[in-house]
PDB file of N, CA and C in Angstrom:
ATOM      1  N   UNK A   1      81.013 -14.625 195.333  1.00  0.00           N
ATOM      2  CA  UNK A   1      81.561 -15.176 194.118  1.00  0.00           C
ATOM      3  C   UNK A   1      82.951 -14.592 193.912  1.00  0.00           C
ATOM      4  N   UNK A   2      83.491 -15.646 194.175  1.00  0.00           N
ATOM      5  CA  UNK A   2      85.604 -15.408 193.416  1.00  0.00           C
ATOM      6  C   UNK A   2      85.589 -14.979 191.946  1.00  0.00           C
ATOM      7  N   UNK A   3      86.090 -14.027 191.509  1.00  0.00           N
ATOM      8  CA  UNK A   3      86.117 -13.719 190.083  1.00  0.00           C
ATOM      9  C   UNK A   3      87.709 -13.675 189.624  1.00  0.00           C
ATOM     10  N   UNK A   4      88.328 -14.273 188.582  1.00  0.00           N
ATOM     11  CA  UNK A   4      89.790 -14.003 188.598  1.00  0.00           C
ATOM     12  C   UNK A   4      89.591 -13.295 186.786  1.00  0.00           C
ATOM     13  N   UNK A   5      90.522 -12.598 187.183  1.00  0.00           N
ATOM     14  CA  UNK A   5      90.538 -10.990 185.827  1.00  0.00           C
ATOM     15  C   UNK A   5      92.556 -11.683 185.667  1.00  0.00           C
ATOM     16  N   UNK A   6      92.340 -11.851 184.802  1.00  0.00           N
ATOM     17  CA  UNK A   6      93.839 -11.574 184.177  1.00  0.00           C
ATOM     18  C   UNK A   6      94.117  -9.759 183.931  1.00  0.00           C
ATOM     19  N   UNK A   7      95.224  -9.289 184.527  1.00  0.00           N
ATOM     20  CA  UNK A   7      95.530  -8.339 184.554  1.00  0.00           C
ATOM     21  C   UNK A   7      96.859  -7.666 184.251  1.00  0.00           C
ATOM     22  N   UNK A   8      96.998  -6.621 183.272  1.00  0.00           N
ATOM     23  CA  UNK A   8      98.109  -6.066 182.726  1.00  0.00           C
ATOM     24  C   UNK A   8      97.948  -4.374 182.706  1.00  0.00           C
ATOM     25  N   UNK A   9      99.280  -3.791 183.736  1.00  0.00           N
ATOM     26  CA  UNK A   9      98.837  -2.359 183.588  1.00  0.00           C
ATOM     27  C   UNK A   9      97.900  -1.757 183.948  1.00  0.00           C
ATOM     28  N   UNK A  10      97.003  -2.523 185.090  1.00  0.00           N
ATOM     29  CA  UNK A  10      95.696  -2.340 185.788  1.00  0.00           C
ATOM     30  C   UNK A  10      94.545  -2.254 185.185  1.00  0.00           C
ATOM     31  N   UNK A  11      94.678  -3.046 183.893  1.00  0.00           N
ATOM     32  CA  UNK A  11      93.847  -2.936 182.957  1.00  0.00           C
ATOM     33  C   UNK A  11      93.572  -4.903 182.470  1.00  0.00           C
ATOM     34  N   UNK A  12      92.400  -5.349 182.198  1.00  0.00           N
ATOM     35  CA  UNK A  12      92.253  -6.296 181.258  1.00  0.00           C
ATOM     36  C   UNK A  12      93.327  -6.668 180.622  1.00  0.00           C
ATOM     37  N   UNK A  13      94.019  -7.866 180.918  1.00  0.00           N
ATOM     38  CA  UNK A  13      94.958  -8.500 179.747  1.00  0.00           C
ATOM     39  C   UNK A  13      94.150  -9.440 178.521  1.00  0.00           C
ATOM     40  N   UNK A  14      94.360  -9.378 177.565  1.00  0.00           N
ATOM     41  CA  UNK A  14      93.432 -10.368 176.186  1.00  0.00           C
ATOM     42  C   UNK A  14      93.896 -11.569 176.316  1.00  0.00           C
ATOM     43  N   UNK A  15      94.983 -12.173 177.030  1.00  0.00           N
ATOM     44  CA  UNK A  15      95.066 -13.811 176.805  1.00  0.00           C
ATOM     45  C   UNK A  15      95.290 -13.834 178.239  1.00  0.00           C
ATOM     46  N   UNK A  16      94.820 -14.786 179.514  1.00  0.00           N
ATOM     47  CA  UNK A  16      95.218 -14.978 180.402  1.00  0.00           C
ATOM     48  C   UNK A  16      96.020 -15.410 180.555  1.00  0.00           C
ATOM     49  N   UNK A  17      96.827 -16.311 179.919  1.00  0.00           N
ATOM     50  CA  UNK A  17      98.068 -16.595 180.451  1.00  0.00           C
ATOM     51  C   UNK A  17      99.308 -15.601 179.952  1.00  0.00           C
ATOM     52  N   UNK A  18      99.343 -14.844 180.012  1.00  0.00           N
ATOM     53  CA  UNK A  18     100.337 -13.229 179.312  1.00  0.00           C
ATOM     54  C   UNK A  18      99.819 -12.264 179.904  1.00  0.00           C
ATOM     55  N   UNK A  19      99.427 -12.505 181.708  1.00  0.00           N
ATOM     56  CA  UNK A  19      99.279 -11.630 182.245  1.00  0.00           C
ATOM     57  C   UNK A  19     100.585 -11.406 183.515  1.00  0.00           C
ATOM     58  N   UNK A  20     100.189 -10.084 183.782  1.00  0.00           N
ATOM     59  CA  UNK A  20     101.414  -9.905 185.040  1.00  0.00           C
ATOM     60  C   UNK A  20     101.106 -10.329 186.265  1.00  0.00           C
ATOM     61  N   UNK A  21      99.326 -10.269 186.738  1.00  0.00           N
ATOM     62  CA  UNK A  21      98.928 -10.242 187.699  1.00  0.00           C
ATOM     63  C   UNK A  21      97.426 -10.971 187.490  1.00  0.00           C
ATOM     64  N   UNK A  22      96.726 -11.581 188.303  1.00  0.00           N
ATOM     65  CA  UNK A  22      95.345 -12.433 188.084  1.00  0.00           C
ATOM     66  C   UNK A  22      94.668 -11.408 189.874  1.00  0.00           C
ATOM     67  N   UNK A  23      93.832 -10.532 188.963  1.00  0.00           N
ATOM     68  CA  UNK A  23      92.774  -9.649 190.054  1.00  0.00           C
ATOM     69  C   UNK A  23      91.838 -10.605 190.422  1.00  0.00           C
ATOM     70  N   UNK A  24      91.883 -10.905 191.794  1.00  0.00           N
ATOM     71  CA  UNK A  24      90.829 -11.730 192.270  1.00  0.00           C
ATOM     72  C   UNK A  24      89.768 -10.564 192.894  1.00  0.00           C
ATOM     73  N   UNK A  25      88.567 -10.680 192.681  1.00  0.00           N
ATOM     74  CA  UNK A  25      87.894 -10.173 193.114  1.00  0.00           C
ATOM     75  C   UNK A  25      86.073 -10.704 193.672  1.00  0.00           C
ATOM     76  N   UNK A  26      86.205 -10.542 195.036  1.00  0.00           N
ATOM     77  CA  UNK A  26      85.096 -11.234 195.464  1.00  0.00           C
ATOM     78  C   UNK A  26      83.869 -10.338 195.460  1.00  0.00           C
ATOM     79  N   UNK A  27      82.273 -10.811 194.808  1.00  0.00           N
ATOM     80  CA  UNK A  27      81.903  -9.893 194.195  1.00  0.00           C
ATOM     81  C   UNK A  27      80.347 -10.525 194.562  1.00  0.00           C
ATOM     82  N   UNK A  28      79.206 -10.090 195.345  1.00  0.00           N
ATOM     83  CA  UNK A  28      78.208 -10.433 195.809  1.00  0.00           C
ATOM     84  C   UNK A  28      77.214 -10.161 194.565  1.00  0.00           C
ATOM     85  N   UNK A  29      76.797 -11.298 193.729  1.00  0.00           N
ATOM     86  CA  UNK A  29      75.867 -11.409 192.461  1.00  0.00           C
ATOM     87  C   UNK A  29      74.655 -10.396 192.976  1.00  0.00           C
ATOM     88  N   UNK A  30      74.070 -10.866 193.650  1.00  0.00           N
ATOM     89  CA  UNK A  30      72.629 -10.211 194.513  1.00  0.00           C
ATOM     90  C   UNK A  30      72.598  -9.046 194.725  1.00  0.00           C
ATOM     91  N   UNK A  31      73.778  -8.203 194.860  1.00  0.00           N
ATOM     92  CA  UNK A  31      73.601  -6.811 195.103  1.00  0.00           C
ATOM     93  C   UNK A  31      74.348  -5.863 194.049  1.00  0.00           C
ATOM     94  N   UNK A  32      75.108  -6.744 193.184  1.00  0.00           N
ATOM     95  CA  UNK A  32      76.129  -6.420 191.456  1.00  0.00           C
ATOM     96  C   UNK A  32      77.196  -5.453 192.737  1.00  0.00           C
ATOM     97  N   UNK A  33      77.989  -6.168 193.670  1.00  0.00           N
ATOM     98  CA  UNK A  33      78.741  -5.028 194.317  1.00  0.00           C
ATOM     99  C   UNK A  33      80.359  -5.914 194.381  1.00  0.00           C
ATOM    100  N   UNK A  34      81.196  -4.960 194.418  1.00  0.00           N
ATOM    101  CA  UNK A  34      82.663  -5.478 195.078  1.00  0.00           C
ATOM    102  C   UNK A  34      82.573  -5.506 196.421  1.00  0.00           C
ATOM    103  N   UNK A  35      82.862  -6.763 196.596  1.00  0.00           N
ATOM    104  CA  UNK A  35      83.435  -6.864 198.195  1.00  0.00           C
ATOM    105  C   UNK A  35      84.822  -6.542 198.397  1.00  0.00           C
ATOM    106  N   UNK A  36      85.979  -7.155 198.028  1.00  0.00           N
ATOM    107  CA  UNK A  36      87.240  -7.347 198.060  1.00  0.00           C
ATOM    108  C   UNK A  36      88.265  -7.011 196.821  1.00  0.00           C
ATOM    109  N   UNK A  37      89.181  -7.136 196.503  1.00  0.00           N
ATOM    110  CA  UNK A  37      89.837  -7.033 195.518  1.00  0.00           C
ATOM    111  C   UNK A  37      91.096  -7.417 196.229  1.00  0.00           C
ATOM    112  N   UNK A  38      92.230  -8.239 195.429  1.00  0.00           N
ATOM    113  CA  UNK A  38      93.521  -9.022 196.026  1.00  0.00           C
ATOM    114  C   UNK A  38      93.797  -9.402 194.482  1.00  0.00           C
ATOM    115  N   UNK A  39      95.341  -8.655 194.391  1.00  0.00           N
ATOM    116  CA  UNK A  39      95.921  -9.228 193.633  1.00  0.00           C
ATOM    117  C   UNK A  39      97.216 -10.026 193.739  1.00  0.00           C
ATOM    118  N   UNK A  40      97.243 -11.138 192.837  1.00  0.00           N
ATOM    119  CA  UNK A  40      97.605 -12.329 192.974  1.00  0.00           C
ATOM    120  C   UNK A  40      98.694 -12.801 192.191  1.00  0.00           C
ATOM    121  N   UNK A  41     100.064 -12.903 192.305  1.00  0.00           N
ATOM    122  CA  UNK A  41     101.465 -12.969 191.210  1.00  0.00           C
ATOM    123  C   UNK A  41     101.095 -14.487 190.686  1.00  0.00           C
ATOM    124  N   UNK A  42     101.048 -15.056 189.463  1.00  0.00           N
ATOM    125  CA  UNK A  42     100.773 -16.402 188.944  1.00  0.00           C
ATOM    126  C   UNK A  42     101.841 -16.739 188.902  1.00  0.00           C
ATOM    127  N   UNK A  43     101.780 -18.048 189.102  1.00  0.00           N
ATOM    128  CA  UNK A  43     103.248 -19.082 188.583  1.00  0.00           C
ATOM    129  C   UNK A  43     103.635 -18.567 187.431  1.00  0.00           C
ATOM    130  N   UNK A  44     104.658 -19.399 186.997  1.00  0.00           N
ATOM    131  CA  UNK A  44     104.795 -19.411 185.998  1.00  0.00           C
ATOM    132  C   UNK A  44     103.931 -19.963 184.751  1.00  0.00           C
ATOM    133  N   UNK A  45     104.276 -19.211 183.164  1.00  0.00           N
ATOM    134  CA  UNK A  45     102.800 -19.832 182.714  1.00  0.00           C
ATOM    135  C   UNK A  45     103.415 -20.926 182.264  1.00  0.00           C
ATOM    136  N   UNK A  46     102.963 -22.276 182.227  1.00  0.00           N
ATOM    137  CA  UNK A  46     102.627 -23.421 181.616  1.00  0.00           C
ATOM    138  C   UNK A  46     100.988 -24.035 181.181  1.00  0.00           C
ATOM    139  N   UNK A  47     101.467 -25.035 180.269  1.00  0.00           N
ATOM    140  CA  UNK A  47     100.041 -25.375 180.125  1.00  0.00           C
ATOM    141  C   UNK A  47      99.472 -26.403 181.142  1.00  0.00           C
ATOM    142  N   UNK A  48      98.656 -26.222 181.893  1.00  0.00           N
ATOM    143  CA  UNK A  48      97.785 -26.600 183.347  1.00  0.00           C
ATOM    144  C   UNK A  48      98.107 -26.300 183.985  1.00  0.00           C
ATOM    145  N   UNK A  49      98.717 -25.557 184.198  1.00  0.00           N
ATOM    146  CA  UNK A  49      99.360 -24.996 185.995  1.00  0.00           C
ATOM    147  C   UNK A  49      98.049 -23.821 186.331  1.00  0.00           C
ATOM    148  N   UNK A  50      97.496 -23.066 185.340  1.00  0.00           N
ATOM    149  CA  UNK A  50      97.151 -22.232 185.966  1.00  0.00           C
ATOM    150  C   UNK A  50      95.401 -21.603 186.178  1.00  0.00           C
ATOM    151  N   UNK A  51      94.694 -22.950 185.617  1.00  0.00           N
ATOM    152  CA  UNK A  51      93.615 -23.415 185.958  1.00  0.00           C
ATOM    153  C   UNK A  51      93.721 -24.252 187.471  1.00  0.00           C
ATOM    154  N   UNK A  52      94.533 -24.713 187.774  1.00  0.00           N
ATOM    155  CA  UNK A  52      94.730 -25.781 188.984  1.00  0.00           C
ATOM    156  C   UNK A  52      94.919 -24.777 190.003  1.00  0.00           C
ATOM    157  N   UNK A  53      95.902 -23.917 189.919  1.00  0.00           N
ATOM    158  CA  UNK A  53      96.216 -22.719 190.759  1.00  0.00           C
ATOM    159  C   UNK A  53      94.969 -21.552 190.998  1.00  0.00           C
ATOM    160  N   UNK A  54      94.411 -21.107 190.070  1.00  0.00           N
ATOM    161  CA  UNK A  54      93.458 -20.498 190.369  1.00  0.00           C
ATOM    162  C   UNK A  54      92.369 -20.939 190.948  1.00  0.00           C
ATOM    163  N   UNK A  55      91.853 -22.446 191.119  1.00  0.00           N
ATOM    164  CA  UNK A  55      91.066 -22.886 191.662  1.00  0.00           C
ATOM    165  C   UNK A  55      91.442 -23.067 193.542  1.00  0.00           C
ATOM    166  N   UNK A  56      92.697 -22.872 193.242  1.00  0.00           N
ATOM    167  CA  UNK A  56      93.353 -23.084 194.976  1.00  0.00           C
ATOM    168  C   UNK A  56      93.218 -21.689 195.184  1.00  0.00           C
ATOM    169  N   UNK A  57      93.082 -20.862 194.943  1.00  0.00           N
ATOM    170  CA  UNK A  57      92.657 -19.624 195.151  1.00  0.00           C
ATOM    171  C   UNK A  57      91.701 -19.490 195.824  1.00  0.00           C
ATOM    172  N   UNK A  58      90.382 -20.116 195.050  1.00  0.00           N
ATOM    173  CA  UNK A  58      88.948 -19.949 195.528  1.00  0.00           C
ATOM    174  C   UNK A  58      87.990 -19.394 194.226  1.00  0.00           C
ATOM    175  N   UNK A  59      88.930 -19.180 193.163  1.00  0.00           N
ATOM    176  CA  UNK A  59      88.677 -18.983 192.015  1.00  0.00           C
ATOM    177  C   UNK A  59      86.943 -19.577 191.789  1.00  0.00           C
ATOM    178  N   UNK A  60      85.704 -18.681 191.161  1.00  0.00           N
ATOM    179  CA  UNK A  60      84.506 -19.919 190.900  1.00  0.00           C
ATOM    180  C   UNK A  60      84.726 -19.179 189.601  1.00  0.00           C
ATOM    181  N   UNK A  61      85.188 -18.199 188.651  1.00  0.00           N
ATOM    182  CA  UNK A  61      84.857 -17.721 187.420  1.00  0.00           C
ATOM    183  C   UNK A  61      86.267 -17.096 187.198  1.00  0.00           C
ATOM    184  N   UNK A  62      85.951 -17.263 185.820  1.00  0.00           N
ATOM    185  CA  UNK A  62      87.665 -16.135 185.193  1.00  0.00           C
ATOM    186  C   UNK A  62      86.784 -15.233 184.026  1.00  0.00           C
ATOM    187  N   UNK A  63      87.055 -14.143 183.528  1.00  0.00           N
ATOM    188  CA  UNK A  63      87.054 -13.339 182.678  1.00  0.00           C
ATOM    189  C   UNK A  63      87.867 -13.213 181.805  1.00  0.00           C
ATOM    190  N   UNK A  64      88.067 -13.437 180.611  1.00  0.00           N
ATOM    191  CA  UNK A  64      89.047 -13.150 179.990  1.00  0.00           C
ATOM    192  C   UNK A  64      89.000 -12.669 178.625  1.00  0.00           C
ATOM    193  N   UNK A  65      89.719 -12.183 177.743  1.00  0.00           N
ATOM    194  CA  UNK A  65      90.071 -11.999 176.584  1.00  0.00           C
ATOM    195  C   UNK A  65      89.768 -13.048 175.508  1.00  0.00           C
ATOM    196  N   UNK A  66      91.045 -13.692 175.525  1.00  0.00           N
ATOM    197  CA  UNK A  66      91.321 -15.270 174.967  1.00  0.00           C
ATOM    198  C   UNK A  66      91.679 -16.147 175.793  1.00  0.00           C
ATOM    199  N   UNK A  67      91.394 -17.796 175.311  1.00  0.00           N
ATOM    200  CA  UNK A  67      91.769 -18.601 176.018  1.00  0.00           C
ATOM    201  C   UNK A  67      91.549 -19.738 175.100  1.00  0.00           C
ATOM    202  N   UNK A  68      92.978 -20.539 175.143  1.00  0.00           N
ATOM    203  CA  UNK A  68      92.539 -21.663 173.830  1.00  0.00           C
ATOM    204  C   UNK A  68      91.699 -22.624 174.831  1.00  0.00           C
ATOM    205  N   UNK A  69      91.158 -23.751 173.874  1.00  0.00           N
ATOM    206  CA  UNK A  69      90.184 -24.369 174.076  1.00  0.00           C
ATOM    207  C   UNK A  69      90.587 -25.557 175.264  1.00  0.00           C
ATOM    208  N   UNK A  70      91.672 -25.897 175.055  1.00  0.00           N
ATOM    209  CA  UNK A  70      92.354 -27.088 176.210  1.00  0.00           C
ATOM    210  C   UNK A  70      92.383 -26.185 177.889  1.00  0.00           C
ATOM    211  N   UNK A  71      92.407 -25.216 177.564  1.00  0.00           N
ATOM    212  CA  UNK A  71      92.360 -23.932 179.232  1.00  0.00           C
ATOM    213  C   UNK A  71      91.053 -23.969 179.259  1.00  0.00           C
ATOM    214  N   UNK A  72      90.506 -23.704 178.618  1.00  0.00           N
ATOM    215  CA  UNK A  72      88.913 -24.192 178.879  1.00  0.00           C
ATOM    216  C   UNK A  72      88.243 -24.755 179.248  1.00  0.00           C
ATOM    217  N   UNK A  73      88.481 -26.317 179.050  1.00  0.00           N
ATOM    218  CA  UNK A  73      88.020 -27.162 179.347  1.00  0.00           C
ATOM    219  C   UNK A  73      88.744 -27.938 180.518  1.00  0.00           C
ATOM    220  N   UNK A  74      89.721 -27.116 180.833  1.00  0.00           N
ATOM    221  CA  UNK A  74      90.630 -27.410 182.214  1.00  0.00           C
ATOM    222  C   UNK A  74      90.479 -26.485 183.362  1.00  0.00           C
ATOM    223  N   UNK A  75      89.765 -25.259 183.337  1.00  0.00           N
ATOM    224  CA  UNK A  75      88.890 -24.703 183.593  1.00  0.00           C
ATOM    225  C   UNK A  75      88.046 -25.423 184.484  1.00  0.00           C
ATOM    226  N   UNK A  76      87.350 -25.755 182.904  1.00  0.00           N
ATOM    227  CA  UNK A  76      85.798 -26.526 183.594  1.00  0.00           C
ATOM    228  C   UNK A  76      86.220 -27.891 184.884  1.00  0.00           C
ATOM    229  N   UNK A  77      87.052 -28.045 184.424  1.00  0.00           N
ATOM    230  CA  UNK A  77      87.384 -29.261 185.108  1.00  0.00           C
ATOM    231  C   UNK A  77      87.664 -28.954 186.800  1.00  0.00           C
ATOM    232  N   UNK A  78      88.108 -27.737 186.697  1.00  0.00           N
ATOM    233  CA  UNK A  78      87.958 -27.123 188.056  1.00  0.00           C
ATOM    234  C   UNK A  78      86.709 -26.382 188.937  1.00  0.00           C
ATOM    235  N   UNK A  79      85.916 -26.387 187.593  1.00  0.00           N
ATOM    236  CA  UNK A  79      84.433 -26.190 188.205  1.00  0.00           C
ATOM    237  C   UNK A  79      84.575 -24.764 188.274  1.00  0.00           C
ATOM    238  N   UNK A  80      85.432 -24.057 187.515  1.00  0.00           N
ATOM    239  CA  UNK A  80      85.451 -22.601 186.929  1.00  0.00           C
ATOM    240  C   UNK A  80      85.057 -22.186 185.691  1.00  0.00           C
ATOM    241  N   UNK A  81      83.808 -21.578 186.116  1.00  0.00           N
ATOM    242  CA  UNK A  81      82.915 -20.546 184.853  1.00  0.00           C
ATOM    243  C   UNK A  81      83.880 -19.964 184.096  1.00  0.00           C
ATOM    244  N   UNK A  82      83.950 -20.264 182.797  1.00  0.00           N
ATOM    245  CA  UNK A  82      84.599 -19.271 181.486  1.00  0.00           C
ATOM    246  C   UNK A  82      83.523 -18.523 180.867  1.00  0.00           C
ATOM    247  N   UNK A  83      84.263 -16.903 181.044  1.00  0.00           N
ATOM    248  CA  UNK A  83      83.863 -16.106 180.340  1.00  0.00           C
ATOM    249  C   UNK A  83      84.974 -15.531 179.451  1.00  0.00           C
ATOM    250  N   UNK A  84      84.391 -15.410 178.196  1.00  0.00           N
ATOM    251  CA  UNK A  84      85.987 -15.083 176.917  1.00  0.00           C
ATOM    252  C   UNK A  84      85.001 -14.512 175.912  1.00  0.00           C
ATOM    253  N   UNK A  85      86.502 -13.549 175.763  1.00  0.00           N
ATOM    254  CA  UNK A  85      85.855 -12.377 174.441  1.00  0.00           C
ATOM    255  C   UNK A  85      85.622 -11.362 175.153  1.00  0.00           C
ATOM    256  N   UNK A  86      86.066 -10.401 176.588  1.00  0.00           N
ATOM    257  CA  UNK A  86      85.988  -9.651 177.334  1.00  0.00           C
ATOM    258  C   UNK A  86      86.904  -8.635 176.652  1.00  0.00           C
ATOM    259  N   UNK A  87      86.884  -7.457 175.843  1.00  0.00           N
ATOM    260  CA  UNK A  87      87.682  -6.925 175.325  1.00  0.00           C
ATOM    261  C   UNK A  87      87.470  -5.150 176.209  1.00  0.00           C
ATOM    262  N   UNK A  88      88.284  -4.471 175.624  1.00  0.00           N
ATOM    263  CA  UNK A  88      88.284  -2.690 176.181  1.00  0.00           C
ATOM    264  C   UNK A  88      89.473  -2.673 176.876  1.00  0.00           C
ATOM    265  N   UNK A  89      89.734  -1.496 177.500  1.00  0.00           N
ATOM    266  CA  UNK A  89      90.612  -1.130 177.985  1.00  0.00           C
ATOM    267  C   UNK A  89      89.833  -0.480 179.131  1.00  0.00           C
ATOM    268  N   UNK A  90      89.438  -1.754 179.710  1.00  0.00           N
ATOM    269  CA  UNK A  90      88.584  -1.701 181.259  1.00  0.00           C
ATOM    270  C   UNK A  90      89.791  -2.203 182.291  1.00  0.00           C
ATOM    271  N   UNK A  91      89.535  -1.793 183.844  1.00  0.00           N
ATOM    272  CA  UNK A  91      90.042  -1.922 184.777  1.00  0.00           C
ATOM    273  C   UNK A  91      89.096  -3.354 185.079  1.00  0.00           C
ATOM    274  N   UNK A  92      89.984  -4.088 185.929  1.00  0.00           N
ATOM    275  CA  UNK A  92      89.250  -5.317 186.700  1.00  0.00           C
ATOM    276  C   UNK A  92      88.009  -5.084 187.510  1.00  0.00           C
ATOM    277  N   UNK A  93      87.851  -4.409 188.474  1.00  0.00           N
ATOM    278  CA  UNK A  93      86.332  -3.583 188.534  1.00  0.00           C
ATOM    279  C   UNK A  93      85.552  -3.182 187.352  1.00  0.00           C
ATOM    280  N   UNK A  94      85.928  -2.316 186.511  1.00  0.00           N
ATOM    281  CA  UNK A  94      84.906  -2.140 185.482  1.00  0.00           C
ATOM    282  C   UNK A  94      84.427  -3.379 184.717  1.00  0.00           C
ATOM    283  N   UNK A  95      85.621  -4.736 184.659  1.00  0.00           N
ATOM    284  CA  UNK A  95      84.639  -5.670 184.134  1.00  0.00           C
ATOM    285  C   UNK A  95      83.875  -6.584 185.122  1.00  0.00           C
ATOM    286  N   UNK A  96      84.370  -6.535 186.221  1.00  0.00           N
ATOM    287  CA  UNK A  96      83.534  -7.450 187.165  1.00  0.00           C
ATOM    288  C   UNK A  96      81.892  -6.487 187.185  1.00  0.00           C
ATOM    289  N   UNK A  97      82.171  -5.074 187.609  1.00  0.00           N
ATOM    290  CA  UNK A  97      80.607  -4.229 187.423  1.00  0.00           C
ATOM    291  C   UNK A  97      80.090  -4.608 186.168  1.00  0.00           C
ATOM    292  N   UNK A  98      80.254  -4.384 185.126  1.00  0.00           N
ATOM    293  CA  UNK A  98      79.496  -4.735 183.639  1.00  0.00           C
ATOM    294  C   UNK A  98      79.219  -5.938 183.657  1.00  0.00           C
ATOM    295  N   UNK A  99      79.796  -7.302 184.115  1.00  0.00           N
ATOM    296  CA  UNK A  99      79.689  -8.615 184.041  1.00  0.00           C
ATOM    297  C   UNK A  99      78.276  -8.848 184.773  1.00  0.00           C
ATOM    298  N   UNK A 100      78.741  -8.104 186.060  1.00  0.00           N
ATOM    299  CA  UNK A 100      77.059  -7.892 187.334  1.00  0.00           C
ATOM    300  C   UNK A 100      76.117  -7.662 186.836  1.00  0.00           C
ATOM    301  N   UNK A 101      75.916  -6.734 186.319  1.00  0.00           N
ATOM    302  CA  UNK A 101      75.294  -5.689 185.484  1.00  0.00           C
ATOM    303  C   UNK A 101      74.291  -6.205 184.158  1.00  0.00           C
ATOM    304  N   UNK A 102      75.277  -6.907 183.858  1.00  0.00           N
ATOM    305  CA  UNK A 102      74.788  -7.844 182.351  1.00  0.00           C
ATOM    306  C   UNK A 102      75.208  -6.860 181.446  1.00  0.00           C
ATOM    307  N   UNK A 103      75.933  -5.994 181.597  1.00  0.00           N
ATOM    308  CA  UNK A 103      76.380  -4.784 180.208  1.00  0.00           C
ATOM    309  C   UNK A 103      77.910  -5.233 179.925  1.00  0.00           C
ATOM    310  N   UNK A 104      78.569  -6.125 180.208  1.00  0.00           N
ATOM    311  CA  UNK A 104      79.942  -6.917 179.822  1.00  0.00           C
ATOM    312  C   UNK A 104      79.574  -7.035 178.337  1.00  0.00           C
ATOM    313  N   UNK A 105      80.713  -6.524 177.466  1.00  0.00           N
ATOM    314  CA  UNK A 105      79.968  -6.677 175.998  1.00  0.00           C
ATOM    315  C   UNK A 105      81.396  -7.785 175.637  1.00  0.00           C
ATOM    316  N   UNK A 106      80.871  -8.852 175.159  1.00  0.00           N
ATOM    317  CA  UNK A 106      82.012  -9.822 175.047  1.00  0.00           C
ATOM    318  C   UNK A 106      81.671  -9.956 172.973  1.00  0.00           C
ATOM    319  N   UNK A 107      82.814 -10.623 172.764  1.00  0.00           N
ATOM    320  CA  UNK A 107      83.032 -10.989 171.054  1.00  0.00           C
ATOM    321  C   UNK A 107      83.243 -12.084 170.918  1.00  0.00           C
ATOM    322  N   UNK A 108      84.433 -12.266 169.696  1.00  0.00           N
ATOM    323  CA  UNK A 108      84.739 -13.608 169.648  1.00  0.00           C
ATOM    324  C   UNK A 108      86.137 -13.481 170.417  1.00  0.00           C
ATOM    325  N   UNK A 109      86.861 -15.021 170.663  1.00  0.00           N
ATOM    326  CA  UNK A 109      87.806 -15.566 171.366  1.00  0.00           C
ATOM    327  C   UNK A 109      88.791 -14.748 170.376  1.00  0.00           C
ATOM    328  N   UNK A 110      89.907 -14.314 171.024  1.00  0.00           N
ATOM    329  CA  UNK A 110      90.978 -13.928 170.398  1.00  0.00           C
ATOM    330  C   UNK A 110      91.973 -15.180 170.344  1.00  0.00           C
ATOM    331  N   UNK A 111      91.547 -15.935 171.205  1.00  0.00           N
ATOM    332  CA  UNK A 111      92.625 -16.923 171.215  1.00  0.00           C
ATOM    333  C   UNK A 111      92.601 -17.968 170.080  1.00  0.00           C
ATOM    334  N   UNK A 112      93.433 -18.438 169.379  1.00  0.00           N
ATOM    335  CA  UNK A 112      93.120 -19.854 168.433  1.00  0.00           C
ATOM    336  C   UNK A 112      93.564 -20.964 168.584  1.00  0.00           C
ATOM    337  N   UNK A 113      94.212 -21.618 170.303  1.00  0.00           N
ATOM    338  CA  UNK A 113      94.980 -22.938 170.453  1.00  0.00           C
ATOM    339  C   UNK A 113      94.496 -23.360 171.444  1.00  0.00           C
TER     340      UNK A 113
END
């Protein structure tokens, strides 16, 4: 499983698109383990560029903070799992492990567009 982490400062960014870097990380469900880790410079942000792009990745899930509702459902459209409301000042490993894990403690969307 492709996991993409919006990433700032090697840490969780709260809105994916206001990140520096998108942590891809390939991550075997069955055993809650990291395989890989590759990080990845995003286009520039616009609105759809970067659901389309992450799916050319290999992208199957994103993690994130916030994400308005039109990334969402453009997302889905790529047949990429949204997860939102991922908050802390976790490293991209620490949320892909907690996500495995089922101990990912998510909230509400920070995002509102």
């Amino acid at each position: 499983m492709k996991i993409a982490i919006p990433t700032a400062n090697n840490k969780l960014c709260m809105h994916f698109g206001h990140c520096e870097v998108f942590t891809m990380i390939d991550a075997d469900p069955e055993t809650a383990s990291i395989q890989t880790t590759t990080l990845l410079d995003p286009p520039p942000h616009e609105p759809g560029v970067l659901p389309h792009w992450l799916a050319q990745q290999g992208a199957e899930m994103i993690i994130a903070g916030g994400m308005g509702q039109q990334a969402q459902s453009l997302f889905e459209e790529q047949n990429i799992k949204v997860v939102i409301g991922a908050s802390g000042e976790l490293t991209p490993n620490e949320v892909v492990t907690a996500y495995l894990n089922k101990t990912l403690a998510t909230g509400d969307n920070i995002c509102d567009h």
